[in-house]
PDB file of N, CA and C in Angstrom:
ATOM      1  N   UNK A   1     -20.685-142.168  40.104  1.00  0.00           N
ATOM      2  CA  UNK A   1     -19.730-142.153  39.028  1.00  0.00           C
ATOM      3  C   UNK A   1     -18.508-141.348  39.454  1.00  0.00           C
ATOM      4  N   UNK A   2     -17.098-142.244  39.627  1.00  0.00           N
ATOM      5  CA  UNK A   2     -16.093-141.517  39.585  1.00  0.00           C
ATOM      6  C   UNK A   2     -15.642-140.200  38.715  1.00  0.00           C
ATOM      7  N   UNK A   3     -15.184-138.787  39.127  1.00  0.00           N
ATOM      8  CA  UNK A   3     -15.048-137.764  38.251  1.00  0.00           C
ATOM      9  C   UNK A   3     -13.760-137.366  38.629  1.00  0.00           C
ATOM     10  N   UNK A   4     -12.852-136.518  37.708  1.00  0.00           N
ATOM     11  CA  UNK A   4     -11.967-135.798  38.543  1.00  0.00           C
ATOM     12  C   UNK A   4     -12.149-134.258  38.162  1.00  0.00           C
ATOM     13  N   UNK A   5     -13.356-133.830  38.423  1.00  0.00           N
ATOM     14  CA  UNK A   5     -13.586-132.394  38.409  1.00  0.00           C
ATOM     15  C   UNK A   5     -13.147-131.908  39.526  1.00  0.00           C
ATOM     16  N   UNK A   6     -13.069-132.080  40.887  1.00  0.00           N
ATOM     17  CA  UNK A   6     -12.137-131.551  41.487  1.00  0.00           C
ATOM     18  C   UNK A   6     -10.555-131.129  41.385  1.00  0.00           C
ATOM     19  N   UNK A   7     -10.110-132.001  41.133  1.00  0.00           N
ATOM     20  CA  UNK A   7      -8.384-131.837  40.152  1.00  0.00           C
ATOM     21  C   UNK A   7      -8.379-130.857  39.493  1.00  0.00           C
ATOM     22  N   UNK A   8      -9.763-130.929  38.183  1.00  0.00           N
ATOM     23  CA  UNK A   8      -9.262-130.328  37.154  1.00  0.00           C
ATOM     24  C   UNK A   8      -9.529-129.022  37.686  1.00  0.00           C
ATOM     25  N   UNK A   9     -10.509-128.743  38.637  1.00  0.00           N
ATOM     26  CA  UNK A   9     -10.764-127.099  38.865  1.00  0.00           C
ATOM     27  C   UNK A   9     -10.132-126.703  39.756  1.00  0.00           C
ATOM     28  N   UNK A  10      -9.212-127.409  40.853  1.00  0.00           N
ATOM     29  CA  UNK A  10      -8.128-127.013  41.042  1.00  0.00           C
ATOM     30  C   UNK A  10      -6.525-126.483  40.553  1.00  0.00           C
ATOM     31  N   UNK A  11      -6.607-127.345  39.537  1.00  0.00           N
ATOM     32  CA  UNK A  11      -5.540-126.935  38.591  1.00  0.00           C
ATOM     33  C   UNK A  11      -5.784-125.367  38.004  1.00  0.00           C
ATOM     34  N   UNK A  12      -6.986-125.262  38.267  1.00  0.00           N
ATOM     35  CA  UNK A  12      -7.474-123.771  37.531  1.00  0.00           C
ATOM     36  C   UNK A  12      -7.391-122.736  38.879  1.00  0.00           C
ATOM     37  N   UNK A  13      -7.215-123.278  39.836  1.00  0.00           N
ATOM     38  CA  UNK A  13      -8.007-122.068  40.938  1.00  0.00           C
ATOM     39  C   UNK A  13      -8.756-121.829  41.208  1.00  0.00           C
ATOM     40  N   UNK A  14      -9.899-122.683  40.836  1.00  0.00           N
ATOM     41  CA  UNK A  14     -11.120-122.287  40.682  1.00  0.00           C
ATOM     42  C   UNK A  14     -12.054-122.651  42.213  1.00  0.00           C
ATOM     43  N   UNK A  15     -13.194-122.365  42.608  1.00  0.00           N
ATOM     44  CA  UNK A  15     -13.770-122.531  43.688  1.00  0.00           C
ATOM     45  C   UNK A  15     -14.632-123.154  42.658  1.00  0.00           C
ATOM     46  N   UNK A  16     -15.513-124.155  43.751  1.00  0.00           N
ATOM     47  CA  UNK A  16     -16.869-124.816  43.388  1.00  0.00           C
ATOM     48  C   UNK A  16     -17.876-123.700  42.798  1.00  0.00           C
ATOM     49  N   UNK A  17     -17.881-122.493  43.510  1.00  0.00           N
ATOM     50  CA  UNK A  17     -18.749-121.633  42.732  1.00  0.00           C
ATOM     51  C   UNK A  17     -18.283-121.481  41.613  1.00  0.00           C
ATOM     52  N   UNK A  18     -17.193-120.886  41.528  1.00  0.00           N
ATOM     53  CA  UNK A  18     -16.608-120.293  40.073  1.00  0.00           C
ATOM     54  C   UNK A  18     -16.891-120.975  39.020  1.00  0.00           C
ATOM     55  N   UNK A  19     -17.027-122.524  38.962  1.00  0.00           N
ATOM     56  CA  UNK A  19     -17.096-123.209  38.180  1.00  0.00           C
ATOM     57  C   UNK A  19     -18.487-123.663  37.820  1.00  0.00           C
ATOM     58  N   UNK A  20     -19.562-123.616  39.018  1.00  0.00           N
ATOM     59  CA  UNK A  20     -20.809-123.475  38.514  1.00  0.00           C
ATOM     60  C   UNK A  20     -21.189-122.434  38.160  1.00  0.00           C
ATOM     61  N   UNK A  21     -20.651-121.164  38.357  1.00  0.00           N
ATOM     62  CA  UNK A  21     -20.808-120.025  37.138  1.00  0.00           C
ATOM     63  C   UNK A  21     -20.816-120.147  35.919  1.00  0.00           C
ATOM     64  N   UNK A  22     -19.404-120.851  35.836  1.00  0.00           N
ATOM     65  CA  UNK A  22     -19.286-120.737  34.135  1.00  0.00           C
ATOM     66  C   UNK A  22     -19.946-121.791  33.433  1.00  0.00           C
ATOM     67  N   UNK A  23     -20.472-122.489  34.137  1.00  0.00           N
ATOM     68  CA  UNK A  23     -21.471-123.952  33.056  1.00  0.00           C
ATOM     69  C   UNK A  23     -22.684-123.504  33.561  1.00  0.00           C
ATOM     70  N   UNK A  24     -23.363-122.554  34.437  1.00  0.00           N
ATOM     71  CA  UNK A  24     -24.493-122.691  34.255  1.00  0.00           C
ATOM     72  C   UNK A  24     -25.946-123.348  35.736  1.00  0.00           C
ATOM     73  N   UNK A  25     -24.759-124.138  36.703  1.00  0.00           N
ATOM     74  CA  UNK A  25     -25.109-124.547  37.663  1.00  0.00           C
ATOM     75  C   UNK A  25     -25.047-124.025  38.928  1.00  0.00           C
ATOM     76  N   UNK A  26     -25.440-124.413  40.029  1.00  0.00           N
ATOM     77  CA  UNK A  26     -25.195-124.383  41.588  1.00  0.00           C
ATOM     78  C   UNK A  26     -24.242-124.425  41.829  1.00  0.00           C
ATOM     79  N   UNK A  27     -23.629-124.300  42.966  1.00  0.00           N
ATOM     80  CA  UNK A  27     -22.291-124.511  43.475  1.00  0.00           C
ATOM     81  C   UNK A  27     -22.605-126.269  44.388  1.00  0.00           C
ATOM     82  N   UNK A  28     -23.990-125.937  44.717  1.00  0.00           N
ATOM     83  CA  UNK A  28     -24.351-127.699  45.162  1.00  0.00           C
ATOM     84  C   UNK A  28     -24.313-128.500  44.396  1.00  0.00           C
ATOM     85  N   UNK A  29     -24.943-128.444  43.242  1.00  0.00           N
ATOM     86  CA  UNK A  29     -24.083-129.262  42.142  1.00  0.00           C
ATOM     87  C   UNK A  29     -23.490-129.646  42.102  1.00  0.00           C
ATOM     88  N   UNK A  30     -22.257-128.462  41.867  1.00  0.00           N
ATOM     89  CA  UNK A  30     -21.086-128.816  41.307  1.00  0.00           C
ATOM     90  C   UNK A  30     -20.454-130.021  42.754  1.00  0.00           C
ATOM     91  N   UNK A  31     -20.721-129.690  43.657  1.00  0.00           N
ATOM     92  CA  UNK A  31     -20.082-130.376  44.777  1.00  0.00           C
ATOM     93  C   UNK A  31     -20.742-131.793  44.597  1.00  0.00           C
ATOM     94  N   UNK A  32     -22.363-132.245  44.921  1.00  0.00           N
ATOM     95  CA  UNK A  32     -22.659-133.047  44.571  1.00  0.00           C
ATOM     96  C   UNK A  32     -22.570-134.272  43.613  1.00  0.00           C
ATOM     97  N   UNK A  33     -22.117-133.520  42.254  1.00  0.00           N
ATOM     98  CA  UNK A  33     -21.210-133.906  41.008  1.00  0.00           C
ATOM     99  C   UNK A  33     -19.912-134.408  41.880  1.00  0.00           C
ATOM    100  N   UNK A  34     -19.277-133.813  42.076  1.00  0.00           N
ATOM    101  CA  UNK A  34     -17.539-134.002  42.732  1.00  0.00           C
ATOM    102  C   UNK A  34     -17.494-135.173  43.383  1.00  0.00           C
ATOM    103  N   UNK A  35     -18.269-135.485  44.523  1.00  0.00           N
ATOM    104  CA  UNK A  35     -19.169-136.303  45.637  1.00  0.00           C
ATOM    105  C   UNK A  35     -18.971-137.421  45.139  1.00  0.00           C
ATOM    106  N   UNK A  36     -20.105-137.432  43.726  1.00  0.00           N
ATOM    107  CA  UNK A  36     -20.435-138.648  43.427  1.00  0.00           C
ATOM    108  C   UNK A  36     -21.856-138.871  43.979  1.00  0.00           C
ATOM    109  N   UNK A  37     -22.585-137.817  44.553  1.00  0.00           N
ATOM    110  CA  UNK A  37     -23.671-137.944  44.464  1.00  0.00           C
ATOM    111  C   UNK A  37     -24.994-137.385  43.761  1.00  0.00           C
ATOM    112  N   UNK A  38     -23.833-137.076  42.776  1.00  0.00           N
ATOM    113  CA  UNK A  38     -25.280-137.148  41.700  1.00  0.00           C
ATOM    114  C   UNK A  38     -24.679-137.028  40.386  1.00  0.00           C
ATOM    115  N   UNK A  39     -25.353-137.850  39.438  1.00  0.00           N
ATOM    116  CA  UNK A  39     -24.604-137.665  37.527  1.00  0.00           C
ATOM    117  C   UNK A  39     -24.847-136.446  37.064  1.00  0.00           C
ATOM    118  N   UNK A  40     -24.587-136.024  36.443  1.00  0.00           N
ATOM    119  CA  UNK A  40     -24.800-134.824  35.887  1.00  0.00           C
ATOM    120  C   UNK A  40     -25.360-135.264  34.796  1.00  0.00           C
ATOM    121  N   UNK A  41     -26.513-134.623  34.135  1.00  0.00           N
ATOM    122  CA  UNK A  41     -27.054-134.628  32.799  1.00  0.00           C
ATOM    123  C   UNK A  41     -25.827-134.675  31.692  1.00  0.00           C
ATOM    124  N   UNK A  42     -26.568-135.100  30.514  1.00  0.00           N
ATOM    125  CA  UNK A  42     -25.857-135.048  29.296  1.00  0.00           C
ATOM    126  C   UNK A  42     -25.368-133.599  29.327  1.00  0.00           C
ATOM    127  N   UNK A  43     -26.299-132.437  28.948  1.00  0.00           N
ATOM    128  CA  UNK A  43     -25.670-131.051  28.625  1.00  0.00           C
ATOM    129  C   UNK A  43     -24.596-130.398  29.477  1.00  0.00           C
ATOM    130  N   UNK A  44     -24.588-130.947  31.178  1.00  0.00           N
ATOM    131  CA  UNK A  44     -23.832-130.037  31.809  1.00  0.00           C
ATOM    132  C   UNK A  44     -22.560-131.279  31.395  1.00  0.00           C
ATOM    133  N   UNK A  45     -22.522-132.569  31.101  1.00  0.00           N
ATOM    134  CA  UNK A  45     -21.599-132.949  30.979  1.00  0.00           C
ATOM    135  C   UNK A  45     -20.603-132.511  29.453  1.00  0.00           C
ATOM    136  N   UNK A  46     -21.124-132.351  28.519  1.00  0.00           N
ATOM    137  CA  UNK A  46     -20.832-131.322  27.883  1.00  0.00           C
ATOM    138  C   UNK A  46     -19.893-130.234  28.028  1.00  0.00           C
ATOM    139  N   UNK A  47     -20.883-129.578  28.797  1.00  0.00           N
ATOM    140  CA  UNK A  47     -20.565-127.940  28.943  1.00  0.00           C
ATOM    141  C   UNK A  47     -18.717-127.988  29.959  1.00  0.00           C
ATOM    142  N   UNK A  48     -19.303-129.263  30.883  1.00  0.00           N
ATOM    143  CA  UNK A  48     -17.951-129.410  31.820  1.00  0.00           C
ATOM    144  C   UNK A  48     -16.761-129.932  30.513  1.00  0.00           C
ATOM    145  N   UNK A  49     -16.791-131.003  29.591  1.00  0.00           N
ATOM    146  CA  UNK A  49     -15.723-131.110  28.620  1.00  0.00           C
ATOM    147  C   UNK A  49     -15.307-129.929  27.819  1.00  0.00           C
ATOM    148  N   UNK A  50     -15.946-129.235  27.369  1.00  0.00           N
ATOM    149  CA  UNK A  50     -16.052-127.875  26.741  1.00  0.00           C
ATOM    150  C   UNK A  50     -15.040-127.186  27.334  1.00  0.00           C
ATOM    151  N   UNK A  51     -15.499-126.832  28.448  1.00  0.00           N
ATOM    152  CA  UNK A  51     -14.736-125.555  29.562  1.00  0.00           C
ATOM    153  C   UNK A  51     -13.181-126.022  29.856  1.00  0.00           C
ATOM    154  N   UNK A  52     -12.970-127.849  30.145  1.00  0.00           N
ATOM    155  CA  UNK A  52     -11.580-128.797  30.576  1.00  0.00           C
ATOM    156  C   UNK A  52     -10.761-128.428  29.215  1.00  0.00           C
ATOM    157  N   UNK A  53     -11.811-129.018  27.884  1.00  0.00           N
ATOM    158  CA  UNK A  53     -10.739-128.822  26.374  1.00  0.00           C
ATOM    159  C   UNK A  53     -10.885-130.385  26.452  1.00  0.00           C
ATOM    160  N   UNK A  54     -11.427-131.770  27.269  1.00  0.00           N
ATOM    161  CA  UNK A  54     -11.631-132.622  27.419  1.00  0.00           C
ATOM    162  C   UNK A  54     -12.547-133.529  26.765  1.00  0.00           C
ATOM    163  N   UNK A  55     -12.672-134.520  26.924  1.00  0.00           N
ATOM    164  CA  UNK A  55     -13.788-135.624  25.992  1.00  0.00           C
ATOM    165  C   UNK A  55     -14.624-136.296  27.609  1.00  0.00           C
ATOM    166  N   UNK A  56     -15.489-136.182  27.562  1.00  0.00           N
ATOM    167  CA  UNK A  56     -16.352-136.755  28.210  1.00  0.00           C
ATOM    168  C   UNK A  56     -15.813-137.968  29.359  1.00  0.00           C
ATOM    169  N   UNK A  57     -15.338-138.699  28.267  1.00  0.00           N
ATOM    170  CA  UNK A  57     -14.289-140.101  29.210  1.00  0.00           C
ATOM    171  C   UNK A  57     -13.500-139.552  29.805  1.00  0.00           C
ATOM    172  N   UNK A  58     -12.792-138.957  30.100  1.00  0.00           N
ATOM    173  CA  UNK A  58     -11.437-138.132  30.119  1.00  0.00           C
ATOM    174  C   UNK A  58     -11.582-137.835  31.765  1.00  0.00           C
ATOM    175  N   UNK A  59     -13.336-137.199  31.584  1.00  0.00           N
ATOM    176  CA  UNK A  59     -13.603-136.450  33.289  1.00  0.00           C
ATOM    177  C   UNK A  59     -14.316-137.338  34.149  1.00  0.00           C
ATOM    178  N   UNK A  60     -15.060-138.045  33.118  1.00  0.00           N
ATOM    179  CA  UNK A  60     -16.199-139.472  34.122  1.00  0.00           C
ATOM    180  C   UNK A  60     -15.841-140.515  33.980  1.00  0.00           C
ATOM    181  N   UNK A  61     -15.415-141.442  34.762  1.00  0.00           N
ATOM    182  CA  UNK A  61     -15.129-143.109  34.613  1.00  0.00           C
ATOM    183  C   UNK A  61     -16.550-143.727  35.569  1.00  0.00           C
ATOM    184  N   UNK A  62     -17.109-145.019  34.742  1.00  0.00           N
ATOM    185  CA  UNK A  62     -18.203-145.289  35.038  1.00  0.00           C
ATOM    186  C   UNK A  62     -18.126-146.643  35.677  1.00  0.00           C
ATOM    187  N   UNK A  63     -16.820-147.064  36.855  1.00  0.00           N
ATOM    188  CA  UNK A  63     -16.285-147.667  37.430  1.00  0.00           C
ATOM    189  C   UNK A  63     -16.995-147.764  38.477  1.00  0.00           C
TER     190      UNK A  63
END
């Protein structure tokens, strides 16, 4: 699944860790997520719209 969580946590400054800090995850994750190799559950997808100010569609296209 296409994401642009990289973008958006760049726009922040953020490192792959930093950002699995604040939701709760790995930093492999979060990369894995980025990748495209792996979906993220319902909750961390959540937690990632939450943290953006975003809607779900917004960060995942299922292209």
């Amino acid at each position: 699944m296409k994401n642009r969580i990289a973008a958006l946590r760049a726009e922040r400054s953020w490192t792959q860790a930093d950002l699995a800090q604040r939701i709760g995850v790995s930093r492999q994750s979060i990369n894995a997520i980025e990748t495209g190799k792996f979906d993220p559950s319902l909750p961390v997808a959540f937690r990632l719209a939450k943290l953006f100010s975003l809607t779900i569609e917004e960060i995942f296209d299922d292209d």
